[in-house]
Protein backbone atom coordinates (compact mmCIF):
# COMPACT_ATOMS: atom_id res chain seq x y z
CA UNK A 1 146.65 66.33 58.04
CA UNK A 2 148.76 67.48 60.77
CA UNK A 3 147.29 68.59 64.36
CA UNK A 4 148.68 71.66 65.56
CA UNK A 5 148.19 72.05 69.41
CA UNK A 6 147.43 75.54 70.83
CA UNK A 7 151.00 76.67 71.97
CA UNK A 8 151.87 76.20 68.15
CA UNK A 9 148.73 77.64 67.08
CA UNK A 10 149.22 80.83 69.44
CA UNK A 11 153.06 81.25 68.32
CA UNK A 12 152.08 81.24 64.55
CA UNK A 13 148.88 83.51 65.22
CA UNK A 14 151.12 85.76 67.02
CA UNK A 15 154.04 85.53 64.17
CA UNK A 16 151.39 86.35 61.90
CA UNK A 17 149.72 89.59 63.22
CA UNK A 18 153.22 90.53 64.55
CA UNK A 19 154.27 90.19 60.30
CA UNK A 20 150.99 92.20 59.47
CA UNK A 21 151.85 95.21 61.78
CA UNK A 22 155.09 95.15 60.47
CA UNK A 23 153.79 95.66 57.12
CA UNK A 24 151.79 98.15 58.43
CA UNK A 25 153.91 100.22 60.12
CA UNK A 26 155.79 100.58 56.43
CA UNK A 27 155.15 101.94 52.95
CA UNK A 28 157.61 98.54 51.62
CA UNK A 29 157.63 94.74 51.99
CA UNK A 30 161.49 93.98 52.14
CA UNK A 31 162.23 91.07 49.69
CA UNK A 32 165.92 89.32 51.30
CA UNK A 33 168.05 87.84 49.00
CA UNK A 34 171.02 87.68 51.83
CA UNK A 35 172.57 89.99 54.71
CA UNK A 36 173.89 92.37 51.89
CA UNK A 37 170.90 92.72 49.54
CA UNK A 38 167.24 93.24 49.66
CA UNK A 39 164.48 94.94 47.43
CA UNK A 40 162.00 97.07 48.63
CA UNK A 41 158.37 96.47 47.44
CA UNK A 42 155.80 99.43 47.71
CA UNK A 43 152.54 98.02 49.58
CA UNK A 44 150.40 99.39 46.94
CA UNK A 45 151.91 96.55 44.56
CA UNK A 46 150.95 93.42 47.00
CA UNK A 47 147.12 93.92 46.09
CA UNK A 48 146.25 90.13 44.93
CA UNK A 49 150.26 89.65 44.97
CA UNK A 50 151.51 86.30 45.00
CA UNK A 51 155.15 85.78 46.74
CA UNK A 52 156.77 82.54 45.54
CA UNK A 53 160.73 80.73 45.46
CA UNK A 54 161.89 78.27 42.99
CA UNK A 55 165.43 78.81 42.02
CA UNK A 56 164.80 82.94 42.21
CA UNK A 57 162.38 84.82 44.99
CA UNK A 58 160.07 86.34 43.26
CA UNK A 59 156.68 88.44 43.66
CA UNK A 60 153.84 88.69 41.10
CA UNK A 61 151.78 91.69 40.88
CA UNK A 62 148.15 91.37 40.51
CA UNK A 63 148.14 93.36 37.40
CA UNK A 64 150.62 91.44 36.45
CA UNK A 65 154.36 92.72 36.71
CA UNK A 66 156.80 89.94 38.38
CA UNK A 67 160.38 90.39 39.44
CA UNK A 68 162.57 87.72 40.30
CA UNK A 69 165.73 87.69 41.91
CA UNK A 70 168.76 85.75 43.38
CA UNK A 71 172.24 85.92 45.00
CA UNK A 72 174.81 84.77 42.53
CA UNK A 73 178.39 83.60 42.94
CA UNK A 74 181.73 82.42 41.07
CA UNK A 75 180.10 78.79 42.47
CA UNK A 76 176.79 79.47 41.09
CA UNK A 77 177.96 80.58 38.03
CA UNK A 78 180.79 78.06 37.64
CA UNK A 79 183.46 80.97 37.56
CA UNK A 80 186.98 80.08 38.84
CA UNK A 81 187.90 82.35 42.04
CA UNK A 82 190.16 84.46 40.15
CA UNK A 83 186.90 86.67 38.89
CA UNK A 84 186.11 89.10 41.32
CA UNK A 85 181.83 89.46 41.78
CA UNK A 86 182.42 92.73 42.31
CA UNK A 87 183.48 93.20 38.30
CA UNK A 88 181.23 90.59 36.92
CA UNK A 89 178.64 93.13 35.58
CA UNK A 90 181.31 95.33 34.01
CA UNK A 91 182.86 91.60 32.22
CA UNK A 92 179.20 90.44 31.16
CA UNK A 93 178.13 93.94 29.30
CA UNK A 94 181.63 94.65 27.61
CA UNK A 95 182.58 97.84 29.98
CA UNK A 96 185.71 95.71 30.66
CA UNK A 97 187.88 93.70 28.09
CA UNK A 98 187.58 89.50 28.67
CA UNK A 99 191.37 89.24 27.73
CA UNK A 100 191.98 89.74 31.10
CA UNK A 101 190.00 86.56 32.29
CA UNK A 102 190.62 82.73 31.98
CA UNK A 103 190.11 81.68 28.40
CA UNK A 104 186.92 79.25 29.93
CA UNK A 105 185.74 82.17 32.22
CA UNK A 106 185.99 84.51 29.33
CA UNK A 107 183.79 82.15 27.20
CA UNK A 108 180.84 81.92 30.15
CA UNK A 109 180.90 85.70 30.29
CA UNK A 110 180.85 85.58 26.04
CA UNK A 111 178.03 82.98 25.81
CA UNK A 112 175.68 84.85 29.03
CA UNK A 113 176.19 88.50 26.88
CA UNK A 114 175.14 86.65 23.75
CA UNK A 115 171.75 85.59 25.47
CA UNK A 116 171.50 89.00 27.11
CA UNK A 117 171.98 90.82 23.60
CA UNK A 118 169.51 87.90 21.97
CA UNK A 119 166.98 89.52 24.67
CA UNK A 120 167.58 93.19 24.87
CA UNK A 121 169.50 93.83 21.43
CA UNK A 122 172.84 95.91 21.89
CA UNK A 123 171.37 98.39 24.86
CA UNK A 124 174.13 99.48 26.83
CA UNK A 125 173.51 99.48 30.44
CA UNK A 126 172.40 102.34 32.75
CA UNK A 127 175.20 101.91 35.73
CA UNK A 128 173.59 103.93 38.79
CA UNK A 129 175.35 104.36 42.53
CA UNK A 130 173.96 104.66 45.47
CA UNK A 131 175.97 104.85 48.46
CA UNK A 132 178.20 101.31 48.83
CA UNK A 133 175.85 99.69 45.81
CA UNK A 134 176.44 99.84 42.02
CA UNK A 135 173.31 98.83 40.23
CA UNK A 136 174.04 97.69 36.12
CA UNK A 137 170.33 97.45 34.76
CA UNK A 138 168.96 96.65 31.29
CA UNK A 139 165.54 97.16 29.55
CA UNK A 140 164.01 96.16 26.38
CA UNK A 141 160.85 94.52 25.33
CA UNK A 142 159.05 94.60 28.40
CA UNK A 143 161.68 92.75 30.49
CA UNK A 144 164.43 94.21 32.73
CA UNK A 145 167.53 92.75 33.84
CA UNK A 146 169.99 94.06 36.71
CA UNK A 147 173.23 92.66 38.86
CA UNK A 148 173.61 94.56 41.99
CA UNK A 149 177.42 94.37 43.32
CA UNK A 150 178.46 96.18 46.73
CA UNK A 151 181.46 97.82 47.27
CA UNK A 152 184.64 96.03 49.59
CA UNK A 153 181.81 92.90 49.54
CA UNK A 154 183.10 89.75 46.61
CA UNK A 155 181.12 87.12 48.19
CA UNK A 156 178.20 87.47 46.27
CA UNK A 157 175.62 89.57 43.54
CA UNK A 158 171.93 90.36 43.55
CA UNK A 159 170.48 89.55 40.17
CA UNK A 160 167.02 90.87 39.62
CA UNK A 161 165.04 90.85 36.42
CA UNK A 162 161.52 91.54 35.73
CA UNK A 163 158.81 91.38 33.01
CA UNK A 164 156.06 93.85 32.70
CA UNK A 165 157.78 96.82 33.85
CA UNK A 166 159.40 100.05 32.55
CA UNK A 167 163.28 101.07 33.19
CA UNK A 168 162.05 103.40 35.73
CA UNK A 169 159.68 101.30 37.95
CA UNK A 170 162.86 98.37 37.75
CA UNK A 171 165.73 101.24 38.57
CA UNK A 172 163.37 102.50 41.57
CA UNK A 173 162.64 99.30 42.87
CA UNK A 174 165.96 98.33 42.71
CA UNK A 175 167.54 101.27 44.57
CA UNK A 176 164.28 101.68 47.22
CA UNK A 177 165.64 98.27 47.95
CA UNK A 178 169.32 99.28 48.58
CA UNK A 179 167.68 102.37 50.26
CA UNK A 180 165.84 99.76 52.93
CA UNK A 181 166.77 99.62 56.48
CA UNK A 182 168.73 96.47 56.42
């Protein structure tokens, strides 16, 4: 057991009511996922809320609703650095044709829109702007999926999925979170 001697104890007493009127002074907790993208979580939803990180950060409801997300990359996703981020939704749900790729990229985008169509069936996927951010999001059997991209930004892509909720409670939290004071 580690000792913690007052000047820590003060600092992290202070952090913590200093976090608590911050909550307070909103209607959201702010979930970051990096600089660019965040989700915004309605207070009402943290009642017996648990907030946890493995690969994804991700927030279970009480009732039961959880919604994961993570930054993804050509790294991350072993994709060569000819892909632009910025098109990787439109490549993974067919809105643009593969032909265009790598034959090996081309067959990671083929084998992640088999799983997704193993999952949701042959949906087609709402695309939604707001502002600099293109949301793609897909629903079906009680789970949600969505990549985030943002406009003049390849770095990186929000993916977000979530089980236990319906289109419109996903799409809201999703854009609420693009909507968030950064």
């Amino acid at each position: 057991m580690v000792k913690l001697g007052i000047p820590v104890r003060i600092v992290f007493l202070a952090a913590t009511v200093f976090l608590i009127q911050g909550c307070a002074s909103s209607d959201h907790l702010k979930l970051s996922y990096s600089s660019e993208f965040s989700l915004a979580v309605p207070l009402s939803a943290l009642s017996d809320a648990t907030i946890f990180s493995t690969e994804e950060l991700s927030l279970k409801t009480g009732d039961g609703y959880l919604v994961s997300g993570r930054v993804i990359s050509n790294a991350s996703e072993g994709l060569s650095d000819n892909v632009s981020m910025t098109d990787y939704p439109a490549f993974l749900f067919g809105l643009r044709p593969l032909e265009s790729l790598e034959p090996e990229d081309a067959r990671l985008f083929e084998n992640s829109a088999s799983e997704i169509r193993h999952t949701y069936g042959d949906r087609k996927p709402n695309q939604e702007t707001t502002g600099e951010f293109t949301a793609y999001t897909i629903c079906g059997n009680g789970a949600c999926l969505g990549y985030v991209v943002k406009t003049d930004f390849d770095d990186h892509i929000l993916m977000v999925h979530a089980l236990g909720a319906t289109r419109e409670e996903f799409t809201s939290l999703i854009n609420g979170g693009l909507n968030a004071e950064r």
